[in-house]
Protein backbone atom coordinates (compact mmCIF):
# COMPACT_ATOMS: atom_id res chain seq x y z
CA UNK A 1 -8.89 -82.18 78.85
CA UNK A 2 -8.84 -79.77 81.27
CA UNK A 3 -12.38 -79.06 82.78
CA UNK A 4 -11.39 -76.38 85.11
CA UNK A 5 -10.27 -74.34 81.95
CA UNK A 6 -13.21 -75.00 79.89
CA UNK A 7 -15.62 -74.32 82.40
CA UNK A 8 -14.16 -70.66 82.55
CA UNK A 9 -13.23 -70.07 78.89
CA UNK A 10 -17.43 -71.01 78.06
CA UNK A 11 -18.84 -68.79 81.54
CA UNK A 12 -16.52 -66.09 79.71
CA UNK A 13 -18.33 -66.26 76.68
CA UNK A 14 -21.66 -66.52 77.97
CA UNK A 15 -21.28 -63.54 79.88
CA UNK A 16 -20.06 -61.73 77.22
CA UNK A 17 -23.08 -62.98 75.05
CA UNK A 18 -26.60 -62.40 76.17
CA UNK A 19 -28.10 -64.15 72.75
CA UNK A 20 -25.60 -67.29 73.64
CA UNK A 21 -26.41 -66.87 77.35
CA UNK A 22 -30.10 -67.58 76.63
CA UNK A 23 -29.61 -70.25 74.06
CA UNK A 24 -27.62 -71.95 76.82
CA UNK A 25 -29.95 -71.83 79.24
CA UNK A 26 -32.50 -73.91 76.43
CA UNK A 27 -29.81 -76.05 75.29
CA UNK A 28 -26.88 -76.32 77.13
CA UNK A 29 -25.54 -79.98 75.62
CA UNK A 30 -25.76 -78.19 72.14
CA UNK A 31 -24.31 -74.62 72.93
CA UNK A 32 -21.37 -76.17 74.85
CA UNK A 33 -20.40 -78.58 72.35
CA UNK A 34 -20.86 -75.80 69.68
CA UNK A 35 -18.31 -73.29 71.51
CA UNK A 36 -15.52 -76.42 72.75
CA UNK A 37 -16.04 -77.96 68.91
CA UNK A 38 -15.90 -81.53 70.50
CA UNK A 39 -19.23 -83.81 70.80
CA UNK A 40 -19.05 -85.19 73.92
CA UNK A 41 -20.77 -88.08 75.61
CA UNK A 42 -23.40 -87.60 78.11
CA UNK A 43 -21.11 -88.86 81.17
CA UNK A 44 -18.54 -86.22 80.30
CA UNK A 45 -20.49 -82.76 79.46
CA UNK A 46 -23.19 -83.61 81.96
CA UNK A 47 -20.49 -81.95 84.61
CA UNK A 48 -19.65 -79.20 82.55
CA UNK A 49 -22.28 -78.27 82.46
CA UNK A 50 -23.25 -78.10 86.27
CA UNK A 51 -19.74 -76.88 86.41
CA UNK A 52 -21.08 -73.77 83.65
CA UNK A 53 -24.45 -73.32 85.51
CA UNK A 54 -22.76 -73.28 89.15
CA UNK A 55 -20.02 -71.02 87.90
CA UNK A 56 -22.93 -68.51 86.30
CA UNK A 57 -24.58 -68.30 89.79
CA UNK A 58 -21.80 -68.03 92.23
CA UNK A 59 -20.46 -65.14 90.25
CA UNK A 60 -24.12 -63.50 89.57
CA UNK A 61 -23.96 -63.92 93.61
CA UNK A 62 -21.11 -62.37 94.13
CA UNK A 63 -22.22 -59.69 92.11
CA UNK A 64 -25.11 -59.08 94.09
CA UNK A 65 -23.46 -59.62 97.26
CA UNK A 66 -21.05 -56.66 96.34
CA UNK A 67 -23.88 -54.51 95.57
CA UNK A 68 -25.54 -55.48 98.69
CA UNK A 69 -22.37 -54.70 100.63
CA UNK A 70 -21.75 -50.97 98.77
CA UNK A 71 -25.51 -50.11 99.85
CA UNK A 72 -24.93 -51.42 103.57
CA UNK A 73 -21.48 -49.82 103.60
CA UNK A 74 -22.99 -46.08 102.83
CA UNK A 75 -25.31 -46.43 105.84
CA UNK A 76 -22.07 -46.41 107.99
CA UNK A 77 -20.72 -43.46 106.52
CA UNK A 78 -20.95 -39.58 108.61
């Protein structure tokens, strides 16, 4: 199983899905096991899921770090 692969197919889906995004965020044993089709045990979705959730906020950082940058950047500009 390859966790890496999972963890970006699901984040893919999530962000494409606010509905499943939010259902996530109540359930996220049952909405992951749901979109991989596989019921897992506890000692192996547990880091998926931290994988999922860390994955959701480094990239909703880097989002806002790029808008922060584009607003700094046009104070620069002449």
């Amino acid at each position: 199983m390859d966790i890496q692969k999972i963890i970006s197919d699901v984040v893919a889906k999530l962000k494409a899905d606010d509905s499943l995004l939010e259902s996530f965020q109540k359930n996220p044993t049952k909405v992951l096991e749901k979109l991989v089709g596989v019921d897992l045990p506890d000692d192996k979705i547990d880091p998926i899921i931290k994988g999922i959730k860390a994955k959701l906020n480094l990239d909703d950082l880097a989002e806002k770090a790029e808008g922060i940058m584009g607003a700094l950047g046009g104070l620069f500009k002449k």
